[in-house]
Protein backbone atom coordinates (compact mmCIF):
# COMPACT_ATOMS: atom_id res chain seq x y z
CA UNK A 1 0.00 0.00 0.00
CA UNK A 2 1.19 3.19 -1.02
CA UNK A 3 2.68 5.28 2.14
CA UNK A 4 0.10 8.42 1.50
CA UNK A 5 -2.68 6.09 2.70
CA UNK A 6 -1.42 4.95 5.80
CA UNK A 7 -3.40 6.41 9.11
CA UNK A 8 -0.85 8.58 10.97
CA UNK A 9 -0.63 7.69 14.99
CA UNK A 10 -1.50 10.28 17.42
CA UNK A 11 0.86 12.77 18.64
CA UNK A 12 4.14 14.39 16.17
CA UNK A 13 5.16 11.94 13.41
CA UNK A 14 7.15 11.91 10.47
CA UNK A 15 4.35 12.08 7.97
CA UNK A 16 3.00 14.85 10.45
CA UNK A 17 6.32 17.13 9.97
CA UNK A 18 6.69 16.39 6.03
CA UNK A 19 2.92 17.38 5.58
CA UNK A 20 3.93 20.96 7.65
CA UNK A 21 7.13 21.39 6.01
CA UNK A 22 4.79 20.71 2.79
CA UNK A 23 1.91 23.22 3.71
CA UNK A 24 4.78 26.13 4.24
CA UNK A 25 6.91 25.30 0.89
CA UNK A 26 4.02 25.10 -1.52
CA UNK A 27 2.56 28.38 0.15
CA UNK A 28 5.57 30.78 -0.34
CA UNK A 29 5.23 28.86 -4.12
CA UNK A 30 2.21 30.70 -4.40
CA UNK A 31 3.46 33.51 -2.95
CA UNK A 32 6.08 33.90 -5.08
CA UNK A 33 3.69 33.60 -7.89
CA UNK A 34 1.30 36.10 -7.18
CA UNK A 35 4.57 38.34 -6.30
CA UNK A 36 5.65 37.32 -10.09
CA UNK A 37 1.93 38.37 -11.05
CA UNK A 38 2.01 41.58 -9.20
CA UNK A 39 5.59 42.55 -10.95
CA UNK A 40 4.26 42.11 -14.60
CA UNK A 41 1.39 44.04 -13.98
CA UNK A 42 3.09 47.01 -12.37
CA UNK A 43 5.29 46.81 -15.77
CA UNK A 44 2.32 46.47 -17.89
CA UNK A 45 0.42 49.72 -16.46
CA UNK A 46 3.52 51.83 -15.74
CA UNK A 47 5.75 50.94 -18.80
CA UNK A 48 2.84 50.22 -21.54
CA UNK A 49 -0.25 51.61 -20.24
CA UNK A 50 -1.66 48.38 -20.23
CA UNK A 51 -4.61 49.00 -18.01
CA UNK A 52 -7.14 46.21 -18.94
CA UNK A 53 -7.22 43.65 -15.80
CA UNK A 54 -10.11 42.10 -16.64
CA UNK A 55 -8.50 41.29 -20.21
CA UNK A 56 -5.62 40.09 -18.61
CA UNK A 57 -7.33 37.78 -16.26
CA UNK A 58 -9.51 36.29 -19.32
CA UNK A 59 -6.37 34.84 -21.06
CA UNK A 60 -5.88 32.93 -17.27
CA UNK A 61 -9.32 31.32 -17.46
CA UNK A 62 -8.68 30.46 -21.26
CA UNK A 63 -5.84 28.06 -20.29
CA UNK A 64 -7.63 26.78 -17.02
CA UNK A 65 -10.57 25.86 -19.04
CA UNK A 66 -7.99 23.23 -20.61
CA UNK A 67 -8.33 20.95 -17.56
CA UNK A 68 -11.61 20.76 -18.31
CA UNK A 69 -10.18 17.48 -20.40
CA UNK A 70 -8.83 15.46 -17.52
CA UNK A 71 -12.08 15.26 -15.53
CA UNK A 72 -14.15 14.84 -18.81
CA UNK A 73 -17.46 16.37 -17.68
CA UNK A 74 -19.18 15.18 -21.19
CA UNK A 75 -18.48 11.19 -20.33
CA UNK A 76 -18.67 11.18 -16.20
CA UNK A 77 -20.77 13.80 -15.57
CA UNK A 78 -20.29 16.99 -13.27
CA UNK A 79 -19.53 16.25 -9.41
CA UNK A 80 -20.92 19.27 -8.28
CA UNK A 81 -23.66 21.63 -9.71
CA UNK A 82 -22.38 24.22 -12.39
CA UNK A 83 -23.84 27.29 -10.55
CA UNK A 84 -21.19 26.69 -7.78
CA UNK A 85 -18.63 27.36 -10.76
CA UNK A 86 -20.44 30.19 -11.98
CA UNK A 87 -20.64 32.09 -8.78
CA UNK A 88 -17.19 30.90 -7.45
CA UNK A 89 -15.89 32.39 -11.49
CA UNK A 90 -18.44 35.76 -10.33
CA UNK A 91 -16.36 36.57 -7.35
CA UNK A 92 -12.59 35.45 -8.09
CA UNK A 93 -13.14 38.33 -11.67
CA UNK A 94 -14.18 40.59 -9.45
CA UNK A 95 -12.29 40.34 -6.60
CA UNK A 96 -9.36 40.71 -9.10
CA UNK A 97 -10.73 43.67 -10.62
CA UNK A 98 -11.26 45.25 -7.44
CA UNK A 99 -7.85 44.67 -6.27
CA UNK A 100 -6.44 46.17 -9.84
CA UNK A 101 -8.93 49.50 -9.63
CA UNK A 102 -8.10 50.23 -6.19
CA UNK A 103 -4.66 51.39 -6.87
CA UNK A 104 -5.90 54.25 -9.12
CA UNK A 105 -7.31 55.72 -6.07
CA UNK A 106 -4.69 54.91 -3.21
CA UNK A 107 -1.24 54.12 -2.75
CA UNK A 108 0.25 50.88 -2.28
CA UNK A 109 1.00 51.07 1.55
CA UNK A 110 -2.76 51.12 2.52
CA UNK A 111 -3.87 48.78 -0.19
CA UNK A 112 -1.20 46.14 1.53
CA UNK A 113 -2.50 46.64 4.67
CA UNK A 114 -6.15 46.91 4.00
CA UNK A 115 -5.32 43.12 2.18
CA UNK A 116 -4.27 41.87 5.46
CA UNK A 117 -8.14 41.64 5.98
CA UNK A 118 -8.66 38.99 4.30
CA UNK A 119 -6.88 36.72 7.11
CA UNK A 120 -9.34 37.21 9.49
CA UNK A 121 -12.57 37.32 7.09
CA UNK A 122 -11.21 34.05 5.76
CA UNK A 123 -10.82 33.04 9.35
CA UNK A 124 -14.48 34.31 10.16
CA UNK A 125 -16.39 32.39 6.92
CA UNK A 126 -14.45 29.21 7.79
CA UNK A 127 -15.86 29.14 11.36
CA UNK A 128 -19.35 29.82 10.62
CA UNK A 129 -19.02 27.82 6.84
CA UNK A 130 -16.71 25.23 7.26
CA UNK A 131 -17.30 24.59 11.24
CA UNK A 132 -14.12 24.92 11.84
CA UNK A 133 -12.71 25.61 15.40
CA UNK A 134 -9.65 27.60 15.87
CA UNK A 135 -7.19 27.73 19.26
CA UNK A 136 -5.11 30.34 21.10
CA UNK A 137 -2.66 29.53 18.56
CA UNK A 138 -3.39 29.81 15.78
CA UNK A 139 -4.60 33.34 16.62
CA UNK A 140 -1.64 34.05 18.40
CA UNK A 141 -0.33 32.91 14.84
CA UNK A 142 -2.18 35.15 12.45
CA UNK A 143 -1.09 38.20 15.08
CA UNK A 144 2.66 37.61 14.58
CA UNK A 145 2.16 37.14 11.14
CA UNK A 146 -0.04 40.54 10.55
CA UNK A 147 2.97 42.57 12.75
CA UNK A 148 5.74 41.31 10.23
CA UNK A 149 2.85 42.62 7.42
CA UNK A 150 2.62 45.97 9.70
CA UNK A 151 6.19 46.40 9.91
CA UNK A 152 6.77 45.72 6.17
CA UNK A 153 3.88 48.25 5.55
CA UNK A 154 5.97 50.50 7.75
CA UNK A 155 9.32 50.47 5.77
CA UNK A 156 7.52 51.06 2.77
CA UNK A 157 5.82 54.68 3.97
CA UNK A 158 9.21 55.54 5.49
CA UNK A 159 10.76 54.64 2.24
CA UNK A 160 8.51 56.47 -0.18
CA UNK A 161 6.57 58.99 2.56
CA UNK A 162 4.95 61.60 -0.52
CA UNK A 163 3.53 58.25 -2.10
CA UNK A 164 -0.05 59.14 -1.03
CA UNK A 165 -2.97 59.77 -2.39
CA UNK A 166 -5.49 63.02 -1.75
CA UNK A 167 -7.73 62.04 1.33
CA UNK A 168 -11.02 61.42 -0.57
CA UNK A 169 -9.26 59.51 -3.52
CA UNK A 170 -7.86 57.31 -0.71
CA UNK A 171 -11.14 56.84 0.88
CA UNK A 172 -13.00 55.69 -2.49
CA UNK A 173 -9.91 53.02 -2.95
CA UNK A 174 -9.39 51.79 0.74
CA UNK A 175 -13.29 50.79 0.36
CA UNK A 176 -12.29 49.03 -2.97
CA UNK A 177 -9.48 47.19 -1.61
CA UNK A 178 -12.08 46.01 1.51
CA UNK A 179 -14.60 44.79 -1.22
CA UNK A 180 -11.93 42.94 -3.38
CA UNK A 181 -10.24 41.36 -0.01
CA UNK A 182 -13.62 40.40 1.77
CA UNK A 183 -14.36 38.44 -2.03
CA UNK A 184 -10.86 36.81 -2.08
CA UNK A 185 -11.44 35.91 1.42
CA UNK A 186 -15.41 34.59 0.41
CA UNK A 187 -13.25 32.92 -2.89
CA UNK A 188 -10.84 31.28 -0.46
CA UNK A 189 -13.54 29.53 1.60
CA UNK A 190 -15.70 28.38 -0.78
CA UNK A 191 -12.44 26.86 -3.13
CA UNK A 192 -11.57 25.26 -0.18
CA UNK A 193 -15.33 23.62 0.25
CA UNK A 194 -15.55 22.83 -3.32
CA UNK A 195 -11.72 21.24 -3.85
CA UNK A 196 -12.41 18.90 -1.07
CA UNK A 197 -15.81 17.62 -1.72
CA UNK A 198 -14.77 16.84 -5.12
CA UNK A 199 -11.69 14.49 -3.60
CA UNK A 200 -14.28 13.39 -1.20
CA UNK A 201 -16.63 12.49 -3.80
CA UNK A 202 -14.20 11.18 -6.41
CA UNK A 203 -12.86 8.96 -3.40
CA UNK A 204 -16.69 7.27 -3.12
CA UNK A 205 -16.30 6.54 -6.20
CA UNK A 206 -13.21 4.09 -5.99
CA UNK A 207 -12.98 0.64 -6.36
CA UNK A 208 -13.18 -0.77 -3.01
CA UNK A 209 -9.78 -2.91 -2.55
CA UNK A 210 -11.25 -6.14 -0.97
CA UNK A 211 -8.02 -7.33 0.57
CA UNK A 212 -7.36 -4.64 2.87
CA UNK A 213 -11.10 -2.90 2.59
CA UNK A 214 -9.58 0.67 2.20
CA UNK A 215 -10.05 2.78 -1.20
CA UNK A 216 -7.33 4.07 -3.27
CA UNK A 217 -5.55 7.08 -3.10
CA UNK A 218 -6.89 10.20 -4.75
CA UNK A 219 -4.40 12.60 -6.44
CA UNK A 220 -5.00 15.88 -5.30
CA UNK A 221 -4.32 17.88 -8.49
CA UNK A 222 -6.36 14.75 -10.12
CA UNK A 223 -9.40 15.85 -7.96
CA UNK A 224 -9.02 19.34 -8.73
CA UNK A 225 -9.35 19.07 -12.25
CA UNK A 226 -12.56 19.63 -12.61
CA UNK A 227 -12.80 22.82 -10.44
CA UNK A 228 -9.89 24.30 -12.44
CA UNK A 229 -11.45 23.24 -15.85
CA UNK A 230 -15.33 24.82 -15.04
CA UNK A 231 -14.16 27.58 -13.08
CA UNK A 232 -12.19 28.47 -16.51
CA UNK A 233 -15.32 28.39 -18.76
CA UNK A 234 -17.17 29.79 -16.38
CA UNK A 235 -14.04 32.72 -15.79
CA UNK A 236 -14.02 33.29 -20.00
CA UNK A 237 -18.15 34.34 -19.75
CA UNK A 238 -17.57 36.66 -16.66
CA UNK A 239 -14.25 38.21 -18.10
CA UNK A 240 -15.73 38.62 -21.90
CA UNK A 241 -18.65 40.37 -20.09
CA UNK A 242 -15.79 42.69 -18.05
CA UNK A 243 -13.82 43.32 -21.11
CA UNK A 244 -17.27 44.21 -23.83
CA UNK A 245 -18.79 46.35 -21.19
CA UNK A 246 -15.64 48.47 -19.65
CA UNK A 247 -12.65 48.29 -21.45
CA UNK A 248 -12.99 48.12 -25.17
CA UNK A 249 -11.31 51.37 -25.36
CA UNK A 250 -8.59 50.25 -23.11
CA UNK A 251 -7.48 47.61 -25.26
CA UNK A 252 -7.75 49.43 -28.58
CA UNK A 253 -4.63 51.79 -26.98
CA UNK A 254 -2.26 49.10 -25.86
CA UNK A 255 0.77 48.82 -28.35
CA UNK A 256 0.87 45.45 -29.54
CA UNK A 257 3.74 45.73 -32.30
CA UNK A 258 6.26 45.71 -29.54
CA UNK A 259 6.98 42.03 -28.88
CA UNK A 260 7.78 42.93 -25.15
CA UNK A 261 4.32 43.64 -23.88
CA UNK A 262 3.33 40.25 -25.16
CA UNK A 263 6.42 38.81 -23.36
CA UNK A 264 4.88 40.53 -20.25
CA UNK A 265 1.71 39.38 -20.45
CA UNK A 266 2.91 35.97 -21.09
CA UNK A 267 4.33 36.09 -17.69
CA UNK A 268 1.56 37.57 -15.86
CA UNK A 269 -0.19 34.55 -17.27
CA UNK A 270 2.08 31.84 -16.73
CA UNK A 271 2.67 33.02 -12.44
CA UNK A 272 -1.57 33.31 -12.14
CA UNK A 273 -2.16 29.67 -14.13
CA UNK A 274 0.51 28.21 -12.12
CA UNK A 275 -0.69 30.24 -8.60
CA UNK A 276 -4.58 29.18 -9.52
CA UNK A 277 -3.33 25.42 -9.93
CA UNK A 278 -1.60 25.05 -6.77
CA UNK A 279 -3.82 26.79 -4.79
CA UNK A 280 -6.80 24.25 -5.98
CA UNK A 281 -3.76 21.27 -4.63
CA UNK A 282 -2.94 23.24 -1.35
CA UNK A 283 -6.88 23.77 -0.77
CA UNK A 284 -7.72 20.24 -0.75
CA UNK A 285 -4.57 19.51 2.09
CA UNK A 286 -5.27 22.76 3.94
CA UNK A 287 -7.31 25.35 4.87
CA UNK A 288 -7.80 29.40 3.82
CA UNK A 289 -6.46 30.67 6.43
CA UNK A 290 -3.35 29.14 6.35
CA UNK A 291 -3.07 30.02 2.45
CA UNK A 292 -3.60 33.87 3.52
CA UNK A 293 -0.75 33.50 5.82
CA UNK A 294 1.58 31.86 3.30
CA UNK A 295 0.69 35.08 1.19
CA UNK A 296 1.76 37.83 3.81
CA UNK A 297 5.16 37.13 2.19
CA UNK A 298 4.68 38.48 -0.53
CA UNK A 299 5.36 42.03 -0.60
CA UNK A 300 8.38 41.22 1.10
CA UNK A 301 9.70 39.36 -1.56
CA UNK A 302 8.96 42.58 -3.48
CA UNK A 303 11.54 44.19 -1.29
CA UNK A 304 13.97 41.28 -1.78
CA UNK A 305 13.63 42.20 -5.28
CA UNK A 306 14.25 45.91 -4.91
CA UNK A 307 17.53 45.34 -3.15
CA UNK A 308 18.79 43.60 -6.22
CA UNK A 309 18.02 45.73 -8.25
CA UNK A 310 19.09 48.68 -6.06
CA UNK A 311 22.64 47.13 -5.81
CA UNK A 312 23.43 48.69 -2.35
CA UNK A 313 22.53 47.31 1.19
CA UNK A 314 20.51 49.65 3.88
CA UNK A 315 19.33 48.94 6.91
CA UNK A 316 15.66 49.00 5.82
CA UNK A 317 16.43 46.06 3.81
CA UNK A 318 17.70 43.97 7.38
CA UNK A 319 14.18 45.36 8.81
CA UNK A 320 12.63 43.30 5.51
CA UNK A 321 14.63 40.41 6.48
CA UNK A 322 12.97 41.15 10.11
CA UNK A 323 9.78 41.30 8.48
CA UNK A 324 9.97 38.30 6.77
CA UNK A 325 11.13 36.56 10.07
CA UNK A 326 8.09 37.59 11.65
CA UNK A 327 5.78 36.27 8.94
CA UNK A 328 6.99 32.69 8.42
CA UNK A 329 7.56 32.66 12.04
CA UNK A 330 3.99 33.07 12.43
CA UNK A 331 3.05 30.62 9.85
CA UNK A 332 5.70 27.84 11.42
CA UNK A 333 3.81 29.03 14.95
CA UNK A 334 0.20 28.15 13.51
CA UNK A 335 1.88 24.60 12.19
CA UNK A 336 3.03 23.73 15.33
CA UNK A 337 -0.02 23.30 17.04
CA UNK A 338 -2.82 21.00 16.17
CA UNK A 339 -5.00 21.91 13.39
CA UNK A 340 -8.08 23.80 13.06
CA UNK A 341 -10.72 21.46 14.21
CA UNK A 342 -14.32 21.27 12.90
CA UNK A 343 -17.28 21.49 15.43
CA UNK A 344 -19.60 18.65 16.12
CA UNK A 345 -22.34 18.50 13.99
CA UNK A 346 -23.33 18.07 10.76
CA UNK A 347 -20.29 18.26 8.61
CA UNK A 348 -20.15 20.85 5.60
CA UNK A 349 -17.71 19.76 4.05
CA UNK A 350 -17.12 15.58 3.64
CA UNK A 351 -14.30 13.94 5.24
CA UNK A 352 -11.69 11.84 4.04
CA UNK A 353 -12.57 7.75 3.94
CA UNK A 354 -11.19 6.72 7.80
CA UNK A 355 -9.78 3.77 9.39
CA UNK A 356 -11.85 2.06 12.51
CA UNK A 357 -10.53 3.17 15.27
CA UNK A 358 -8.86 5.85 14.23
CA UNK A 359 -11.35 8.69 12.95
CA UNK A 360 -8.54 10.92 12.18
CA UNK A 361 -7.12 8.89 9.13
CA UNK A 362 -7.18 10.23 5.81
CA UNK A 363 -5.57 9.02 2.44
CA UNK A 364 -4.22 11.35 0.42
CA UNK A 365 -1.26 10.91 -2.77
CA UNK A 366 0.41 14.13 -1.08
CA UNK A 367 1.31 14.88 2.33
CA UNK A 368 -1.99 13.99 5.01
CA UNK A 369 -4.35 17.00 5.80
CA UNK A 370 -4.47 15.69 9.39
CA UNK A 371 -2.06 15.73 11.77
């Protein structure tokens, strides 16, 4: 039997620490991606004028649609109903083109801050969704995390103190970054509701294997297929809809002839695919909040990136490194204790297929979601 399927024994075990180690390298992955994402865009709209997020986000959903051929909705039918897709495709467009607007309004300092609210809304939705049940920890977690955020934050005002916007521009784009992260942090949730009923469901479906009367492991990425592949469809419609109705005119002044700004967008592209595809994987192993976390890191690696290209060393940049420090530090911290439980009671979301005797058992091709 393949080692992903065995039950792992109460208290700290190998498996336990792999599946931690796991959860913290694939989520500064993502981070890295949407830091990749976040570069190519501030290139696109400062260097090229390329101001069309929607646009840009519809060439993302055009190559996620392409997964749409491992889970073959045509021959095996659809696991869950297509509205989820379509209202899951509703707020991820949006929330993106929230995030993008906001910045003509305020400055980059607030908008990183006001993001940090997505932690606890993601927190918040998963407790009252999800039923799950978080400790002393893992809030004392998300606070050291947040202060290495603040403290980034922090650097960059000191760094760039006239890079502010007029007070009621600022108000109109604060409000805008609150609506896009309160529907990143609604996204989150329900992605992580959807990714693993769909393993849970695609696991009931199995072969039984007689001998040892336990199914077969599930590839995550295998069971996400089919969220990736509908939520792409479903992401053309909403973005085609973005692009016809706001920014025809947009896209009739970007400069095409220059090779560069399709080399650009390429990249924006390829980080967001890649991001969108992991996230789906780390979903169905973890939960939001530990995703938003992951993500704090971000901007930091922004800063990483400004050093090098700087060429010189000043102590701001050690206060990034502090920064930094503080975030993964908080995201080891939530790791180390046990795992956000979910309440008695009906259960939202399905659970993996258990051993007797040992209800927390999952099976999983990757690293166990239970510790």
């Amino acid at each position: 039997m393949p080692r992903c399927c065995l039950p792992i024994s109460k208290g700290v075990s190998k498996e336990a620490i792999r599946m931690k180690a796991w959860a913290i390298l694939e989520g500064q992955i993502i981070s890295l991606c949407v830091f990749g994402t976040g570069a190519f865009s501030t290139v696109l709209a400062s260097d090229y004028n390329f101001n069309a997020p929607a646009f840009q986000s519809m060439f993302i959903y055009v190559f996620l649609s392409f997964y749409i051929f491992a889970c073959k909705p045509w021959k095996n039918g659809l696991t869950l109903p297509w509205w989820f897709y379509l209202v899951f495709a509703c707020i991820d467009v949006n929330a993106n083109y929230l995030a993008v607007w906001a910045y003509q309004f305020t400055n980059i300092t607030s908008a990183q801050l006001l993001n940090c609210f997505t932690i606890p809304c993601a927190m918040i939705l998963s407790m009252i969704f999800l039923k799950a049940k978080y400790n002393w920890i893992h809030i004392g977690a998300v606070i050291i995390s947040l202060s290495g955020m603040g403290l980034t934050v922090w650097l960059d005002y000191k760094r760039n103190p006239d890079n502010l916007a007029s007070p009621g521009d600022a108000l109109v784009g604060d409000l805008l970054v609150l609506a896009g992260a309160t529907l990143y942090a609604c996204g989150n949730v329900f992605q992580e509701y959807m990714v693993k009923r769909l393993r849970s469901s695609k696991m009931e479906r199995e072969v039984v294997d007689e001998d040892v009367n336990r199914k077969r492991c599930i590839d995550p990425f295998l069971a996400s297929a089919e969220f990736l592949g509908m939520i792409g469809l479903f992401g053309i419609l909403v973005s085609v809809i973005h692009v016809v109705s706001h920014e025809r005119h947009q896209i009739a002044a970007i400069y095409w002839a220059d090779g560069v700004t399709v080399g650009y967008l390429t990249g924006y592209v390829f980080c967001l695919v890649t991001m969108y595809t992991l996230t789906a994987h780390f979903l169905t192993l973890f939960d939001a909040a530990v995703m938003n976390l992951s993500l704090l890191t971000t901007h930091i690696y922004a800063a990483v990136f400004d050093f090098f290209r700087e060429g010189s060393f000043r102590l701001s940049h050690a206060m990034y490194a502090l920064s930094f420090g503080l975030a993964l530090g908080g995201l080891v911290l939530y790791h180390v204790g046990p795992p956000p439980t979910q309440r008695r009671g009906k259960k939202v979301t399905p659970s993996p297929t258990t051993t007797e005797g040992n209800t927390d058992a999952t099976t999983s091709s990757g690293p166990s979601a239970v510790e």
